[in-house]
Protein backbone atom coordinates (compact mmCIF):
# COMPACT_ATOMS: atom_id res chain seq x y z
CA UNK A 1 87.56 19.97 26.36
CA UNK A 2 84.12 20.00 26.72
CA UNK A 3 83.13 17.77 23.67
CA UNK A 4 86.13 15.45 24.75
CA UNK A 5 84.42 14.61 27.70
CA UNK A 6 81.30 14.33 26.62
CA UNK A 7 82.86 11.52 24.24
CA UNK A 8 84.15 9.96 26.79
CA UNK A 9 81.45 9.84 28.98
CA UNK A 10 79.15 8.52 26.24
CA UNK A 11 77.19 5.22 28.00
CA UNK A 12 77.26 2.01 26.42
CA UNK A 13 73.88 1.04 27.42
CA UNK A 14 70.96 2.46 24.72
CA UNK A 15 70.16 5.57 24.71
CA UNK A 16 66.32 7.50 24.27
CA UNK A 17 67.47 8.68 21.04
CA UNK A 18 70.00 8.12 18.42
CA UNK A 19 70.59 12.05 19.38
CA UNK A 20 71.18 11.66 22.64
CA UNK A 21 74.64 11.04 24.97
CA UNK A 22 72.97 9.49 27.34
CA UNK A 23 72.86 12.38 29.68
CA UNK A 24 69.41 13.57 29.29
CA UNK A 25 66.63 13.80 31.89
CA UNK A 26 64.79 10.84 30.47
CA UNK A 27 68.07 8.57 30.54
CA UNK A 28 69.06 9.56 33.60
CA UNK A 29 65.78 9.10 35.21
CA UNK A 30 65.43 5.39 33.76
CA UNK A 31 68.95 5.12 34.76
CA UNK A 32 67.79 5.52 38.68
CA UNK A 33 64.80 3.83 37.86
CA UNK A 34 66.46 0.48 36.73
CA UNK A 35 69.86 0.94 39.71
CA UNK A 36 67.82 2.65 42.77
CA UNK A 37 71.15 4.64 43.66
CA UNK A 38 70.74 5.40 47.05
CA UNK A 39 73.50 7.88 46.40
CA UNK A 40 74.69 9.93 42.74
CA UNK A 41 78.54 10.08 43.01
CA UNK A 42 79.06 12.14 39.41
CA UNK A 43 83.11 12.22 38.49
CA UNK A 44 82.59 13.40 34.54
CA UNK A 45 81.29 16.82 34.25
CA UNK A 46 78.87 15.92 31.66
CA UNK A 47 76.90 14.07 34.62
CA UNK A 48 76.66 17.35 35.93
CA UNK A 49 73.48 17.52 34.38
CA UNK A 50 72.09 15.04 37.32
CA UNK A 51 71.94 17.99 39.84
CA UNK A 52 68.86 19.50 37.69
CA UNK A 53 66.47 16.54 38.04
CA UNK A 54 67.52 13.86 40.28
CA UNK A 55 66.07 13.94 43.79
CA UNK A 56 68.89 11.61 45.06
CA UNK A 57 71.85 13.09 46.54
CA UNK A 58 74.39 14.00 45.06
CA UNK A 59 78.10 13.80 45.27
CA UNK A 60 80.20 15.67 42.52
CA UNK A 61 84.35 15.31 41.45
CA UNK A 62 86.51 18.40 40.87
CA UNK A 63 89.16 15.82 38.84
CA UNK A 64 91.22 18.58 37.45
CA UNK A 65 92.65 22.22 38.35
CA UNK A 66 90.14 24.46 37.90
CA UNK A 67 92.88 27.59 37.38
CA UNK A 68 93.34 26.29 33.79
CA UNK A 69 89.30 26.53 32.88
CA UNK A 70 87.88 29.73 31.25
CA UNK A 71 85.64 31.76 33.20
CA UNK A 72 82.77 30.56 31.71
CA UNK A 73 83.50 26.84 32.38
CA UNK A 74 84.23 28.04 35.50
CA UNK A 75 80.88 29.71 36.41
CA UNK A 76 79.23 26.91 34.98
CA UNK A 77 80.49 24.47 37.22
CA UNK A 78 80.10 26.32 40.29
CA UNK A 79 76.48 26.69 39.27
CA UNK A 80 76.30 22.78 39.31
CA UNK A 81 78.29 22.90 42.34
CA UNK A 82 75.91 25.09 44.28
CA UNK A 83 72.83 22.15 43.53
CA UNK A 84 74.97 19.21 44.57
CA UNK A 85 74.67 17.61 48.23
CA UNK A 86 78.82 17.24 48.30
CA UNK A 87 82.00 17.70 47.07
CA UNK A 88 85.30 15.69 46.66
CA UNK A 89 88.60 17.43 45.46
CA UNK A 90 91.76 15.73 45.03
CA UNK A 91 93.86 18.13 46.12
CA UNK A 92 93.46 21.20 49.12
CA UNK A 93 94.83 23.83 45.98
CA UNK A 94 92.04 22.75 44.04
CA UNK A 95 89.06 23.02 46.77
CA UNK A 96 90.20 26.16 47.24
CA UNK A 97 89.35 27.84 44.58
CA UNK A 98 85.82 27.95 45.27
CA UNK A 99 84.00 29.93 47.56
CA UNK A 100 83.59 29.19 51.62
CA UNK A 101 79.71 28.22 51.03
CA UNK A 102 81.39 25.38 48.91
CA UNK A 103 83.85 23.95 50.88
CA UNK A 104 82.21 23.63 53.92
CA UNK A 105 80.00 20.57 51.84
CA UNK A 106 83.43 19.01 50.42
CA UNK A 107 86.26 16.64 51.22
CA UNK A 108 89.71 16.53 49.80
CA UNK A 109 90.98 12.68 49.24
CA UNK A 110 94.24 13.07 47.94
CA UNK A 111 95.61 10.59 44.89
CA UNK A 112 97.73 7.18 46.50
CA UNK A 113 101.17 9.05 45.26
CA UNK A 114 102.31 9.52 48.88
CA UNK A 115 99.94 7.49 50.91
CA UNK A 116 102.10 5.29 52.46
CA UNK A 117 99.69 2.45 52.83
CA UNK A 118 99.97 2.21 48.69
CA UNK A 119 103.45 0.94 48.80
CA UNK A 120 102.92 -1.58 51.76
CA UNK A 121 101.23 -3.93 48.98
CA UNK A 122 102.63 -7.00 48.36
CA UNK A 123 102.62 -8.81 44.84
CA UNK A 124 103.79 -12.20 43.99
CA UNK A 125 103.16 -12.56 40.25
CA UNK A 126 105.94 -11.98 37.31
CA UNK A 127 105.99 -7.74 37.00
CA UNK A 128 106.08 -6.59 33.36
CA UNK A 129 108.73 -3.62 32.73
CA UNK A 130 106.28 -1.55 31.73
CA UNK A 131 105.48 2.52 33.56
CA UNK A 132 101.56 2.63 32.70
CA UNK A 133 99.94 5.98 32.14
CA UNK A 134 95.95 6.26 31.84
CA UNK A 135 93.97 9.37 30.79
CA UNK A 136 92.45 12.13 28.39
CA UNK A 137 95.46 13.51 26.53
CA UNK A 138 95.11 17.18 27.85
CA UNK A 139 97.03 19.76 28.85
CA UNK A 140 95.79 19.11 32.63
CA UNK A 141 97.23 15.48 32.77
CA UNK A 142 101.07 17.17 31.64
CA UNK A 143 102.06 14.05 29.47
CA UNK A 144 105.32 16.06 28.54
CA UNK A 145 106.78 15.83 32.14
CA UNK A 146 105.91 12.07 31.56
CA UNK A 147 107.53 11.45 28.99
CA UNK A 148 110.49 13.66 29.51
CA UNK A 149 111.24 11.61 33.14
CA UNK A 150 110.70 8.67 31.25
CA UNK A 151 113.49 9.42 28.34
CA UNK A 152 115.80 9.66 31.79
CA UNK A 153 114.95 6.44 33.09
CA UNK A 154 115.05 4.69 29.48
CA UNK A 155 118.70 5.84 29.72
CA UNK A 156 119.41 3.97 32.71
CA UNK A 157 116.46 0.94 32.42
CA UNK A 158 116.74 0.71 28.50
CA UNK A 159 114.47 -2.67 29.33
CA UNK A 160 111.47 -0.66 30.23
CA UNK A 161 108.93 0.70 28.05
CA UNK A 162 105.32 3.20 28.45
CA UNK A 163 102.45 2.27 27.95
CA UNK A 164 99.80 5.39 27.50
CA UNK A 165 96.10 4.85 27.69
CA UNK A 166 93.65 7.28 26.44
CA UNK A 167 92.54 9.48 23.83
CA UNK A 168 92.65 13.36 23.12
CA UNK A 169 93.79 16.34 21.07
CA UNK A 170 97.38 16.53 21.81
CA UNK A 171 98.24 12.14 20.86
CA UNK A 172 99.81 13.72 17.45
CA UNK A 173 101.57 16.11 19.68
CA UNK A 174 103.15 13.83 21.91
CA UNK A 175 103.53 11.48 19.48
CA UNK A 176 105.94 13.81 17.59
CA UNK A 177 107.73 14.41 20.93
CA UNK A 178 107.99 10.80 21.30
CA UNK A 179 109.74 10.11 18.11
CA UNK A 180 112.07 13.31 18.51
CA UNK A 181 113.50 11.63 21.54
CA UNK A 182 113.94 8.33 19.60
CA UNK A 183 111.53 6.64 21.56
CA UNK A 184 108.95 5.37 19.36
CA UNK A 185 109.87 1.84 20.04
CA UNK A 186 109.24 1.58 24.14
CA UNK A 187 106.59 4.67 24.26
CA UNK A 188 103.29 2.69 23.04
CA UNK A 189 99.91 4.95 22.68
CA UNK A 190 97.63 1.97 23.23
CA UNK A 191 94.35 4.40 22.79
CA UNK A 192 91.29 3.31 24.74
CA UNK A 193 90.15 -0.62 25.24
């Protein structure tokens, strides 16, 4: 998972090396240099690495559930935890598996599904039929349930298709689900733009 996110974290911008991933001291430090972040709001744990040399403050993302990380990827992240400023958790299950000392500097803001203000949005344009999915193709981000509600409402909405962005290890898994349940044709793995 580790080298999957380091992939995707990779910067477009050039790097100090042709080694590096653009998450070294010396990029990171131009990096400030060049933005002046008042603030370092890190979402990808490869920017972890910012809590050892940036004298900013710091803001880090838990973005997934931390029961399905080893221990070691565990300990490891609470050791960045420990050297950041704040927290933000999605979800109240997720803060809480960390200790007191770190909640106390966090802030759980929950996804849109059930904010009610997300559905008061109004849009006038022509809507595609098209369910959009966007994200590493992990275990965390359960693509199976996906899919699986979407093969029940293909049988009742056979004019709607899915659309999944991202890349990972399981695509050739849930492509063979896909095509099991005959839906190669309206399931569309569109990779990353």
């Amino acid at each position: 998972l580790l080298a999957e996110e380091l992939q995707m974290a990779w910067p477009t911008k050039t790097l100090c090396s042709e080694d590096c991933k653009g998450i070294c001291k010396k990029c990171g430090k131009k990096y400030e240099k060049e933005n002046a972040p008042d603030v370092i709001f890190c979402m990808l744990y490869p920017a972890l690495i910012y809590t050892l040399f940036s004298k900013k403050p710091i803001i880090l993302s838990e973005r997934s559930n931390p029961n399905n990380f080893s221990f070691r990827k565990r300990c490891i992240i609470k050791s960045f935890f420990k050297k950041a400023d704040g927290l933000v958790f999605q979800t109240r299950r997720a803060q809480s598996c960390y200790s007191k000392k770190l909640t106390k500097k966090s802030v759980v803001i929950p996804n849109a599904v059930g904010n009610p203000d997300a559905y008061n949005i109004k849009y006038d344009g022509i809507r595609r039929k098209a369910i959009v999915a966007i994200g590493s193709l992990k275990k965390e981000k359960d693509y199976n349930t996906l899919i699986d509600a979407f093969n029940i409402v293909h049988n009742k909405h056979s004019d709607y298709c899915l659309e999944i962005y991202g890349k990972g290890a399981l695509r050739d898994e849930l492509e063979q689900k896909v095509s099991s349940l005959n839906l190669k044709e309206v399931v569309i793995f569109k990779g990353v733009k």
